[in-house]
PDB file of N, CA and C in Angstrom:
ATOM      1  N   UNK A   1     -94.285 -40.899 -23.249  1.00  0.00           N
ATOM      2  CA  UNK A   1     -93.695 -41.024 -24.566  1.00  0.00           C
ATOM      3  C   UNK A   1     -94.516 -40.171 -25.528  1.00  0.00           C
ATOM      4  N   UNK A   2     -93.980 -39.777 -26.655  1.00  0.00           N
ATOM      5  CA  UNK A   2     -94.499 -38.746 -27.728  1.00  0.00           C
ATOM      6  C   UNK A   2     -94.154 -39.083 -28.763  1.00  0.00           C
ATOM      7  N   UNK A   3     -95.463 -39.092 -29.874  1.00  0.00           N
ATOM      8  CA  UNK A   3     -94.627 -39.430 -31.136  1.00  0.00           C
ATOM      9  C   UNK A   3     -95.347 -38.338 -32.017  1.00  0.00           C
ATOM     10  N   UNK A   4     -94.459 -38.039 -32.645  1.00  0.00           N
ATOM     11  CA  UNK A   4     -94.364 -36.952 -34.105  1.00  0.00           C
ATOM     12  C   UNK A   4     -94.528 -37.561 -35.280  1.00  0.00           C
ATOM     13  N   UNK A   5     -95.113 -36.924 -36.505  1.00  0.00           N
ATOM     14  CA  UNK A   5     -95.113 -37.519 -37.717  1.00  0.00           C
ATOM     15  C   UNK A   5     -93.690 -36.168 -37.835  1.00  0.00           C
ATOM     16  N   UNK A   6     -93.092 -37.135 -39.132  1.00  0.00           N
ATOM     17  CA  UNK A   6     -92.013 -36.277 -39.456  1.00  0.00           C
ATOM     18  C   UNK A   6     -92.328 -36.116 -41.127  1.00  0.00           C
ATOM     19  N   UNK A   7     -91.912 -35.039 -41.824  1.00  0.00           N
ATOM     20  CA  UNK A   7     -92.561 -34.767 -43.024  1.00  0.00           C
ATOM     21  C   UNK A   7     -91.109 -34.488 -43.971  1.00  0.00           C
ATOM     22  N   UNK A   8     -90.428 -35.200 -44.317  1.00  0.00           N
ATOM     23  CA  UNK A   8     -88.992 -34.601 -45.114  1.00  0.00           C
ATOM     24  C   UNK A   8     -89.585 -34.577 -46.823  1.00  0.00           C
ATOM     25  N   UNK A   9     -88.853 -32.795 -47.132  1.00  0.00           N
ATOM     26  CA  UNK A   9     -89.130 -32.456 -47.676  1.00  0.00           C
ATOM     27  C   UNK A   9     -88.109 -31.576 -48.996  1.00  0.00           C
ATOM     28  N   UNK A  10     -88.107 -32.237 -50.273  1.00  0.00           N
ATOM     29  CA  UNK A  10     -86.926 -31.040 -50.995  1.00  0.00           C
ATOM     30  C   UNK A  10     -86.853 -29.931 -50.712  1.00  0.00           C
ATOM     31  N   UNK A  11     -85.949 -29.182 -50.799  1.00  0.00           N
ATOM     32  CA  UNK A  11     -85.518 -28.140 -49.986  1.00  0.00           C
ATOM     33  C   UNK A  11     -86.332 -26.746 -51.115  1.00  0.00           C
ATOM     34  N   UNK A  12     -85.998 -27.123 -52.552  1.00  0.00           N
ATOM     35  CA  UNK A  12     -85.830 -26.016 -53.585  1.00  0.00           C
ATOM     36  C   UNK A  12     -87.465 -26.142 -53.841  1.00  0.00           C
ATOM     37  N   UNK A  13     -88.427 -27.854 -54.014  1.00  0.00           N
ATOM     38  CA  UNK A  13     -89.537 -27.521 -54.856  1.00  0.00           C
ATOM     39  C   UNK A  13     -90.659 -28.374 -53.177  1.00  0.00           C
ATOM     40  N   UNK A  14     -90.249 -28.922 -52.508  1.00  0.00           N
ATOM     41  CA  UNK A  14     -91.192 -28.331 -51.194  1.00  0.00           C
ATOM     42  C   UNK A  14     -91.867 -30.148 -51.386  1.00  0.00           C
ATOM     43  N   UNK A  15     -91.779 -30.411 -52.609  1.00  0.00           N
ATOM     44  CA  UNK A  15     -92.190 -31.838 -52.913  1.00  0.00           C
ATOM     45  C   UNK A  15     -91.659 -32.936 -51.683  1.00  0.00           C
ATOM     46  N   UNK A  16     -93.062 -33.427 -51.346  1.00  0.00           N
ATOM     47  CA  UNK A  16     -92.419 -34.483 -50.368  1.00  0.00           C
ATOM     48  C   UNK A  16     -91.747 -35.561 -50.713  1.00  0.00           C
ATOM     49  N   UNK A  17     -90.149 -35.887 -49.550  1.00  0.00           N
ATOM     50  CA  UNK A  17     -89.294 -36.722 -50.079  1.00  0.00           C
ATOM     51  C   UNK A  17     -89.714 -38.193 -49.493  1.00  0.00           C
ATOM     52  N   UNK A  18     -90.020 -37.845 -48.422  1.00  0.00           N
ATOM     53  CA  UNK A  18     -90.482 -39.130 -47.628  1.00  0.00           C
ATOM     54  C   UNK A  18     -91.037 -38.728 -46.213  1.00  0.00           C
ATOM     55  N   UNK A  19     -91.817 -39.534 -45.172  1.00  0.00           N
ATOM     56  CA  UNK A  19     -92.757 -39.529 -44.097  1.00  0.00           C
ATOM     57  C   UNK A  19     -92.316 -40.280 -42.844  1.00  0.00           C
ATOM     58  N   UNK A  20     -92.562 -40.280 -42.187  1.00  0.00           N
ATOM     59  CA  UNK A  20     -92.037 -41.367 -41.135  1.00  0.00           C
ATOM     60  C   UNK A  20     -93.083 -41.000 -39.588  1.00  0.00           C
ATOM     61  N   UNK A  21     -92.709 -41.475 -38.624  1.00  0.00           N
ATOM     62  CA  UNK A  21     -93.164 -41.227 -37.022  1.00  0.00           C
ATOM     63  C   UNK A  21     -91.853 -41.572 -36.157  1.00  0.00           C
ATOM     64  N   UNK A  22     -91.798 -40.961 -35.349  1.00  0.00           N
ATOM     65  CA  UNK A  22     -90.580 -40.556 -34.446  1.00  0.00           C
ATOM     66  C   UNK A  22     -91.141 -40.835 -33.045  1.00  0.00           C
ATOM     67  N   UNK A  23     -91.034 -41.428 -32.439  1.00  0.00           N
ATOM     68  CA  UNK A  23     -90.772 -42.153 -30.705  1.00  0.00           C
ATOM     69  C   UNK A  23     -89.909 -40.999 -30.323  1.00  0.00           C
ATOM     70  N   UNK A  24     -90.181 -40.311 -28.829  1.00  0.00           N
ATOM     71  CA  UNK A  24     -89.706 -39.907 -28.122  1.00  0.00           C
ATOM     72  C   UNK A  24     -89.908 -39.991 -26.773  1.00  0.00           C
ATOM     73  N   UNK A  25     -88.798 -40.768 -25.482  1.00  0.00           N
ATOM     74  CA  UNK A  25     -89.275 -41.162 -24.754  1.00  0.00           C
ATOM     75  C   UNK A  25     -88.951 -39.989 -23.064  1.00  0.00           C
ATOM     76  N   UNK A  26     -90.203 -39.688 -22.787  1.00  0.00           N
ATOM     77  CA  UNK A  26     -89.599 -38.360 -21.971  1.00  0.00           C
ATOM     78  C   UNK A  26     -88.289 -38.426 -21.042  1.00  0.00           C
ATOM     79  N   UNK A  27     -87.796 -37.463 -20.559  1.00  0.00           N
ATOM     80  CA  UNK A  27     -85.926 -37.285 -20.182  1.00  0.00           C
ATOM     81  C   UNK A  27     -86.188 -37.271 -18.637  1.00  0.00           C
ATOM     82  N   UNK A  28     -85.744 -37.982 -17.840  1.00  0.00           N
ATOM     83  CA  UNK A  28     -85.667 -37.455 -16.352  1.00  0.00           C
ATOM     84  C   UNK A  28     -85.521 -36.577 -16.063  1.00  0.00           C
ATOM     85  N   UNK A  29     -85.780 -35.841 -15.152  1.00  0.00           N
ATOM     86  CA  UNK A  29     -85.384 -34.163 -14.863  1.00  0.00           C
ATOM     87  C   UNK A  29     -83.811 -33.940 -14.212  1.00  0.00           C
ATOM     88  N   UNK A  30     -83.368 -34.575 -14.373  1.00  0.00           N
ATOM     89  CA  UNK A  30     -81.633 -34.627 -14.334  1.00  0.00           C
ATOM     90  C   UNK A  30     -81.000 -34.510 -15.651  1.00  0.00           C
ATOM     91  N   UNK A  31     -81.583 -35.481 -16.303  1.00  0.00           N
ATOM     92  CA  UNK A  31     -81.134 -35.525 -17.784  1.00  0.00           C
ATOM     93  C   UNK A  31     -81.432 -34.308 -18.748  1.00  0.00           C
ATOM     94  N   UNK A  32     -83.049 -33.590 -18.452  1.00  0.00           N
ATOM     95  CA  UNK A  32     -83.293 -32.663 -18.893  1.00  0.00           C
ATOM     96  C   UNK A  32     -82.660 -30.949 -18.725  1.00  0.00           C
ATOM     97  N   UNK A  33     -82.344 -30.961 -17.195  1.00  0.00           N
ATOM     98  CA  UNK A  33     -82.023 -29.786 -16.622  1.00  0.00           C
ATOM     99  C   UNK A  33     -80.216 -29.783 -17.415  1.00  0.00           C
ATOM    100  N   UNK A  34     -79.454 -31.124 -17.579  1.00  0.00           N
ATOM    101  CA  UNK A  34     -77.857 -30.992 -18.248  1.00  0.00           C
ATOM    102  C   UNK A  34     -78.766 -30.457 -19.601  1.00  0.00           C
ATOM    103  N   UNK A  35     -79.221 -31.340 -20.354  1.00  0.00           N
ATOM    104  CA  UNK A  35     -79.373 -30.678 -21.685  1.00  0.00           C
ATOM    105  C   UNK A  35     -80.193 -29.611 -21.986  1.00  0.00           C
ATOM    106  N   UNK A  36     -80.984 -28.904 -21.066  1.00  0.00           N
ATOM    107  CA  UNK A  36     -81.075 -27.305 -21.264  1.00  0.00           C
ATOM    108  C   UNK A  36     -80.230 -26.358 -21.568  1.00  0.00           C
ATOM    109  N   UNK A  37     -78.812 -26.937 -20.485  1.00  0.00           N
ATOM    110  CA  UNK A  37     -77.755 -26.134 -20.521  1.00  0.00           C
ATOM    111  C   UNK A  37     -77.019 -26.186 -21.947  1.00  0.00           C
ATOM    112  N   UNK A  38     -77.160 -27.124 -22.471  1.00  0.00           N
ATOM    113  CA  UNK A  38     -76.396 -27.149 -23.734  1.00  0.00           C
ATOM    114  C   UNK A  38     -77.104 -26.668 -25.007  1.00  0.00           C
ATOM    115  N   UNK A  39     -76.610 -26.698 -26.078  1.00  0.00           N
ATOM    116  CA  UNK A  39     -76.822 -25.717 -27.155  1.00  0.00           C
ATOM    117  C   UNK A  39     -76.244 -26.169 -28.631  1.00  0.00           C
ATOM    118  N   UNK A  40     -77.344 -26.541 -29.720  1.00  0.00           N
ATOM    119  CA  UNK A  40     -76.834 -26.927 -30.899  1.00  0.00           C
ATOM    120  C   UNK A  40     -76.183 -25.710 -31.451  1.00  0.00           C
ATOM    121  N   UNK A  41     -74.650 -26.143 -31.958  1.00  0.00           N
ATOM    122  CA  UNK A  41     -73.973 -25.037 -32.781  1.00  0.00           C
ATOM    123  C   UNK A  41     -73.859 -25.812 -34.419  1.00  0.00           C
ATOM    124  N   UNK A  42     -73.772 -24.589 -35.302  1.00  0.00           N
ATOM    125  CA  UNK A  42     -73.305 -24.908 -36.276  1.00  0.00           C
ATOM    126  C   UNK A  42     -72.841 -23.656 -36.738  1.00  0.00           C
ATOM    127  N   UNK A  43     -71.364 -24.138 -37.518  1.00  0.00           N
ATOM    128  CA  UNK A  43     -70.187 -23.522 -38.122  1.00  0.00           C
ATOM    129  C   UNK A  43     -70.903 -23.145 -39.587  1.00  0.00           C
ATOM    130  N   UNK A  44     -71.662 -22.541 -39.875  1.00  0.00           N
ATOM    131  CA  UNK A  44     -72.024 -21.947 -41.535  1.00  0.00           C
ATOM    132  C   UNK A  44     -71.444 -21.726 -42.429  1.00  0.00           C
ATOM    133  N   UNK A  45     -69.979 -20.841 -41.438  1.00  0.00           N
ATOM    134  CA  UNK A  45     -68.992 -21.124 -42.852  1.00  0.00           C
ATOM    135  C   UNK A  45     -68.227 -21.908 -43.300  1.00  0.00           C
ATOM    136  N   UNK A  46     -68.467 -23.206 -41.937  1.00  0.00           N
ATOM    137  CA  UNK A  46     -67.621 -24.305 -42.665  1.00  0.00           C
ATOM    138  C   UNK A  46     -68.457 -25.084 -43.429  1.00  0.00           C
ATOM    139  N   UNK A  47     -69.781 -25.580 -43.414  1.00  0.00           N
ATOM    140  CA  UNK A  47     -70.639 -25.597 -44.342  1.00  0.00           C
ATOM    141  C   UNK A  47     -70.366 -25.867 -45.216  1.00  0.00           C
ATOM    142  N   UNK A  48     -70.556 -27.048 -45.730  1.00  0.00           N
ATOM    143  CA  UNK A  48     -70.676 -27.262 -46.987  1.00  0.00           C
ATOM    144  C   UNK A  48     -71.310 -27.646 -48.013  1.00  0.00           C
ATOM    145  N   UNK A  49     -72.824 -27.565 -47.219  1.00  0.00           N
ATOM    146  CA  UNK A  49     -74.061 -27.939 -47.643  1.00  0.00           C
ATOM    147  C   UNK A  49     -75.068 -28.741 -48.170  1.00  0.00           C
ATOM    148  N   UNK A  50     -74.374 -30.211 -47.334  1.00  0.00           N
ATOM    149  CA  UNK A  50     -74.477 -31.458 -47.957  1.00  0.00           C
ATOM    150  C   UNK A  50     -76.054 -31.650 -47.617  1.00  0.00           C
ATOM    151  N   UNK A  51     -76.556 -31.119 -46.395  1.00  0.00           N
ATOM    152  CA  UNK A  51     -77.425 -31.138 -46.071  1.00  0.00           C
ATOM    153  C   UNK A  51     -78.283 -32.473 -45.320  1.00  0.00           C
ATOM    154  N   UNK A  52     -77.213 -33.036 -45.171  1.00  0.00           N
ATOM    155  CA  UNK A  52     -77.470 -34.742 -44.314  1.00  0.00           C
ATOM    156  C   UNK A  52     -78.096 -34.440 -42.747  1.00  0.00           C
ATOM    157  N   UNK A  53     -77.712 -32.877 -42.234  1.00  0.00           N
ATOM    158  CA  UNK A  53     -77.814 -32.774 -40.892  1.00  0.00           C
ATOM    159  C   UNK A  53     -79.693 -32.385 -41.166  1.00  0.00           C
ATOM    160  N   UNK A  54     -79.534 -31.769 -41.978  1.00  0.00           N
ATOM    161  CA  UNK A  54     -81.174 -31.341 -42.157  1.00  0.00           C
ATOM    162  C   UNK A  54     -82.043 -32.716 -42.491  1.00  0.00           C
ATOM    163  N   UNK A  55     -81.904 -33.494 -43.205  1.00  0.00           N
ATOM    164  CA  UNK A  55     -82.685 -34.838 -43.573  1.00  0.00           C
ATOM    165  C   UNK A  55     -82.462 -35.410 -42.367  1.00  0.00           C
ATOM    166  N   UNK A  56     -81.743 -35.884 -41.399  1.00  0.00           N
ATOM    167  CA  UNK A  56     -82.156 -36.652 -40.427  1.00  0.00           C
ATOM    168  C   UNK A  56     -82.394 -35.747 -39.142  1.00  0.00           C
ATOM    169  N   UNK A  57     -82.617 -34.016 -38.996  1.00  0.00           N
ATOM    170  CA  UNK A  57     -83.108 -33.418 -37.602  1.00  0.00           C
ATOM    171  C   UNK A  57     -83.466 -32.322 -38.448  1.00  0.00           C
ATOM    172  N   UNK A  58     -84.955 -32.701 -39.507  1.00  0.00           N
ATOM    173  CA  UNK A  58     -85.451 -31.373 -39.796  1.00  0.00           C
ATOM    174  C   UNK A  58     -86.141 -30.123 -38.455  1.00  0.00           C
ATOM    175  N   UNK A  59     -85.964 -31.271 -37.482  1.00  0.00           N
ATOM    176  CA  UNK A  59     -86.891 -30.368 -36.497  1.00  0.00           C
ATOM    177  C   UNK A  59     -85.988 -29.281 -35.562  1.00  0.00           C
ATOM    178  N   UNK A  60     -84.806 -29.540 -36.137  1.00  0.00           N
ATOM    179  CA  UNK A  60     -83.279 -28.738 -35.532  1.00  0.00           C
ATOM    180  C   UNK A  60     -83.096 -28.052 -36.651  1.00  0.00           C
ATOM    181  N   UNK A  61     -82.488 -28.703 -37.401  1.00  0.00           N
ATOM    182  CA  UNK A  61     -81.683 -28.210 -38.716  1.00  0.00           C
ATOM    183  C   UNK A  61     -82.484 -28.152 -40.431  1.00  0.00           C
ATOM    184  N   UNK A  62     -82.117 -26.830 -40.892  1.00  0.00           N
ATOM    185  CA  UNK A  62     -82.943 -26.748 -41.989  1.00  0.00           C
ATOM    186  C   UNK A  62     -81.757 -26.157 -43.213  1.00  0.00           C
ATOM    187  N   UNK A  63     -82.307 -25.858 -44.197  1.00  0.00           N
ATOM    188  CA  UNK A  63     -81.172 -25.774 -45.334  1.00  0.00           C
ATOM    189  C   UNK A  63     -81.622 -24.262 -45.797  1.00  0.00           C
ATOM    190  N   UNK A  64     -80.766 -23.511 -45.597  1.00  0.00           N
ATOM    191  CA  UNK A  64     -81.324 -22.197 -46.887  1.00  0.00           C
ATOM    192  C   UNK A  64     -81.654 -22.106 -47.982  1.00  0.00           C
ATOM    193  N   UNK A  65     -81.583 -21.600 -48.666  1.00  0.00           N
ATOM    194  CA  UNK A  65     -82.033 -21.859 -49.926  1.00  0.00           C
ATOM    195  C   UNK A  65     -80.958 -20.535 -50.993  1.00  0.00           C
ATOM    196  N   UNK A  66     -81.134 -19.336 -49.847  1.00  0.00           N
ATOM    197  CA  UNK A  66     -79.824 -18.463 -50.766  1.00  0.00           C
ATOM    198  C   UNK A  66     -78.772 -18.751 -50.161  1.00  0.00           C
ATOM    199  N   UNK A  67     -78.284 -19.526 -49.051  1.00  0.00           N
ATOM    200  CA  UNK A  67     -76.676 -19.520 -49.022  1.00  0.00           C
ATOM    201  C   UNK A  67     -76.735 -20.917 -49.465  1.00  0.00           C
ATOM    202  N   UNK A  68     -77.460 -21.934 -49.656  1.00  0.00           N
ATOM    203  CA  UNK A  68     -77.449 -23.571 -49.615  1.00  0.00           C
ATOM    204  C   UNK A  68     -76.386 -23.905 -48.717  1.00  0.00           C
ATOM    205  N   UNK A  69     -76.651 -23.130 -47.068  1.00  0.00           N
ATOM    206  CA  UNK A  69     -76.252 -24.226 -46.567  1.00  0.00           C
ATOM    207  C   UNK A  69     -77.177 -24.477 -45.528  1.00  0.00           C
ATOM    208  N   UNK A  70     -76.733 -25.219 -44.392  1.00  0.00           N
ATOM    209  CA  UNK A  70     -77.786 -25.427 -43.110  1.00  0.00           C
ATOM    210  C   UNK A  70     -77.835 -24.091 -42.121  1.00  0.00           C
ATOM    211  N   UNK A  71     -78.499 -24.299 -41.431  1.00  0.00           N
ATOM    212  CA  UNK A  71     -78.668 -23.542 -40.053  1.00  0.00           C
ATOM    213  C   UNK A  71     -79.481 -24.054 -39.136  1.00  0.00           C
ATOM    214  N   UNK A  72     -78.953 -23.821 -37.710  1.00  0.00           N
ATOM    215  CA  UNK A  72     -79.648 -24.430 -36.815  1.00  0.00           C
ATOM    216  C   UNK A  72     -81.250 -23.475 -36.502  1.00  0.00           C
ATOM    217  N   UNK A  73     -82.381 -24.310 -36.540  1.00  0.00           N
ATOM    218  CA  UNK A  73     -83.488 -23.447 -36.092  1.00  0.00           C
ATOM    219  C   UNK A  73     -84.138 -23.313 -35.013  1.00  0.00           C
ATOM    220  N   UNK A  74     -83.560 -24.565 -34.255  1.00  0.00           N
ATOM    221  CA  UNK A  74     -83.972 -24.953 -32.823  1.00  0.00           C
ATOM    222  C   UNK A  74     -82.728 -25.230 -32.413  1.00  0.00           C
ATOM    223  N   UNK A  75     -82.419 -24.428 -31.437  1.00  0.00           N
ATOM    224  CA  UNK A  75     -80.678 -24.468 -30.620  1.00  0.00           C
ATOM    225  C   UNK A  75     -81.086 -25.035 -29.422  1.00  0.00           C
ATOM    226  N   UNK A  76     -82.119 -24.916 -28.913  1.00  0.00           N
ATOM    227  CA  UNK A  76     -82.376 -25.601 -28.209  1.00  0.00           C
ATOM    228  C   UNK A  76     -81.953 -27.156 -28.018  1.00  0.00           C
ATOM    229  N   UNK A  77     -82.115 -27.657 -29.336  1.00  0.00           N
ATOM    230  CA  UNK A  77     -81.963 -28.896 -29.689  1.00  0.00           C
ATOM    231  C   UNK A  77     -83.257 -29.662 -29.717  1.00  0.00           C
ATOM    232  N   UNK A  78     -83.661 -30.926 -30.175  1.00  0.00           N
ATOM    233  CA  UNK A  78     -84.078 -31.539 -30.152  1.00  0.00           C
ATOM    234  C   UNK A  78     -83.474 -33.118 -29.271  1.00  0.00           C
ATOM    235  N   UNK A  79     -84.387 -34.095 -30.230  1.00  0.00           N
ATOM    236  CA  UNK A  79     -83.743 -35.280 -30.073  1.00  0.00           C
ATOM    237  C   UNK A  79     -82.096 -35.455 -29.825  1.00  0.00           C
ATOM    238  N   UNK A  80     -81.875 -35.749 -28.868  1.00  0.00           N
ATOM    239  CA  UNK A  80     -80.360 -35.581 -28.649  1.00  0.00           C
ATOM    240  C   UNK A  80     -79.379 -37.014 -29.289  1.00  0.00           C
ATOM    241  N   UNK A  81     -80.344 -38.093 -29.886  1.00  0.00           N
ATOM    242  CA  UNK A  81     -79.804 -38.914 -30.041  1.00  0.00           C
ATOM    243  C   UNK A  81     -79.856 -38.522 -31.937  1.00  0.00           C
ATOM    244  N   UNK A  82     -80.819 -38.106 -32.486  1.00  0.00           N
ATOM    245  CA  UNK A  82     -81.053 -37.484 -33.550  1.00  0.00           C
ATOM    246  C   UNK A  82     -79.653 -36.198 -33.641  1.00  0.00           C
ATOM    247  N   UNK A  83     -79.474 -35.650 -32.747  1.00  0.00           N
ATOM    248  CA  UNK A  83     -78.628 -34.291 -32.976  1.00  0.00           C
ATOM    249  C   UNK A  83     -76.969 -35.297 -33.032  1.00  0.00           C
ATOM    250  N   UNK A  84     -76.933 -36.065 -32.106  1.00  0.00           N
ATOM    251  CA  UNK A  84     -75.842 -36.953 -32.256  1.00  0.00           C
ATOM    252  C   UNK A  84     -75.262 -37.658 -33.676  1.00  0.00           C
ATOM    253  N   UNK A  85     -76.432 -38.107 -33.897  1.00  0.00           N
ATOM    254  CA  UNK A  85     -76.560 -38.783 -35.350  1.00  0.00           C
ATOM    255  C   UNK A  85     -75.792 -37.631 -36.566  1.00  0.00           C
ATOM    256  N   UNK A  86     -76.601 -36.682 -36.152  1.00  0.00           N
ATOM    257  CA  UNK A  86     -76.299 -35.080 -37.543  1.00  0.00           C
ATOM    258  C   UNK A  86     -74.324 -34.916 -37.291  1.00  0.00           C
ATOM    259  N   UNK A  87     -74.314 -34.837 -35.750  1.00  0.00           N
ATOM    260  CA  UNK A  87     -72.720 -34.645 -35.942  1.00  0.00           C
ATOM    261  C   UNK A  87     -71.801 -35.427 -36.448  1.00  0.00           C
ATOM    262  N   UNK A  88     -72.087 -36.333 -35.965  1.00  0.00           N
ATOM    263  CA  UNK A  88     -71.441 -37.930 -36.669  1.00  0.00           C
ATOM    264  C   UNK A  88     -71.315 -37.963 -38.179  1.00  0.00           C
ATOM    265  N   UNK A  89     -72.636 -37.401 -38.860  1.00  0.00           N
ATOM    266  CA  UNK A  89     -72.649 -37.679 -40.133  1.00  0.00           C
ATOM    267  C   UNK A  89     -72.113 -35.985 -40.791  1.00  0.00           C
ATOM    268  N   UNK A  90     -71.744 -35.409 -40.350  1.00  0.00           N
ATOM    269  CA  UNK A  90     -71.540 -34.366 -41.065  1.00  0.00           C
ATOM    270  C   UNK A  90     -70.079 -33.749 -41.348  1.00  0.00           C
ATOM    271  N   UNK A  91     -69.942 -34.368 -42.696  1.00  0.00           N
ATOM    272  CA  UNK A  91     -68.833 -34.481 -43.715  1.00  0.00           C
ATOM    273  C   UNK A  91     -67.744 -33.499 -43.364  1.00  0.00           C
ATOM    274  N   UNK A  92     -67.898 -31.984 -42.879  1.00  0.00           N
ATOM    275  CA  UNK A  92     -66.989 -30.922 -42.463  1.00  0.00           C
ATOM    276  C   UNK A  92     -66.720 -30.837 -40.614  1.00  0.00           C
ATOM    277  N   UNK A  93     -67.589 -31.234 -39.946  1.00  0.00           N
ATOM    278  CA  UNK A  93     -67.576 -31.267 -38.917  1.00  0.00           C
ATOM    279  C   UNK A  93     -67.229 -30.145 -38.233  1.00  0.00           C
ATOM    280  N   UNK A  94     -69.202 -29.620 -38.542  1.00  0.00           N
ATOM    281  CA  UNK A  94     -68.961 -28.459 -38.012  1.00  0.00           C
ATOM    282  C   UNK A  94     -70.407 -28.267 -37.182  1.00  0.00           C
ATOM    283  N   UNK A  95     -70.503 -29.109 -36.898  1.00  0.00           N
ATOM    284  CA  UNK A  95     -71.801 -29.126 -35.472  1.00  0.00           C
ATOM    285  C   UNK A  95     -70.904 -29.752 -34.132  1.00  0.00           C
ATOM    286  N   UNK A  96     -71.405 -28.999 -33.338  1.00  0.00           N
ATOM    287  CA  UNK A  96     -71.073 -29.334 -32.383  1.00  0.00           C
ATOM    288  C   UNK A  96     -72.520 -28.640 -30.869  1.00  0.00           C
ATOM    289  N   UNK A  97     -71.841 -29.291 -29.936  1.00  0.00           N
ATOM    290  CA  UNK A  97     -72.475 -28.333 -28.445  1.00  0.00           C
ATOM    291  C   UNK A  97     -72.047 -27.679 -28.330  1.00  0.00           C
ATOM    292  N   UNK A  98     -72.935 -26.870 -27.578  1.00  0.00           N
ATOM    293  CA  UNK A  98     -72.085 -25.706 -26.764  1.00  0.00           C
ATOM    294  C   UNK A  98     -72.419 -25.608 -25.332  1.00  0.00           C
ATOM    295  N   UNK A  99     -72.147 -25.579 -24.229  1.00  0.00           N
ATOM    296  CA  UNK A  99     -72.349 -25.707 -23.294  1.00  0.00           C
ATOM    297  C   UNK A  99     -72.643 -24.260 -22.416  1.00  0.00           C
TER     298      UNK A  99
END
């Protein structure tokens, strides 16, 4: 198991919004080798820059600052239950996998 401090942060003045620690519990190598294959997408121009996907998977998703919207920074993905969470919550629905 691995745990991270997580640091969320306003996007425009860098001021911290809030702190936390993150549990991560390692993936079987079955589980790991499917989700290699897959791939965080996000639609930019559907975007609408609510920025909910970035506050709960800053370690995936981050916010620009000249287009204000998101982009993925780790396609890799992260937390897959975290990346789950971002699609669910995201108002245009424009994250998805890619396989």
């Amino acid at each position: 198991m691995l745990a991270a401090l997580l640091i969320n942060r306003v996007p425009k003045t860098g001021e911290v919004r809030s702190f936390g620690f993150r549990r991560e519990i390692r993936m079987s190598s079955k589980k790991k080798e499917r989700d290699m294959a897959r791939r965080v997408v996000l639609d930019e121009e559907c975007c609408v820059g609510c920025g909910s996907c970035a506050e709960l998977c800053p370690d995936v998703f981050e916010m620009d600052e000249d287009t204000e919207k998101a982009h993925v920074i780790l396609v890799e993905g992260g937390s897959e239950e975290c990346i789950e969470e971002a699609i669910a919550s995201c108002p245009s629905e424009c994250i998805s996998w890619e396989e």
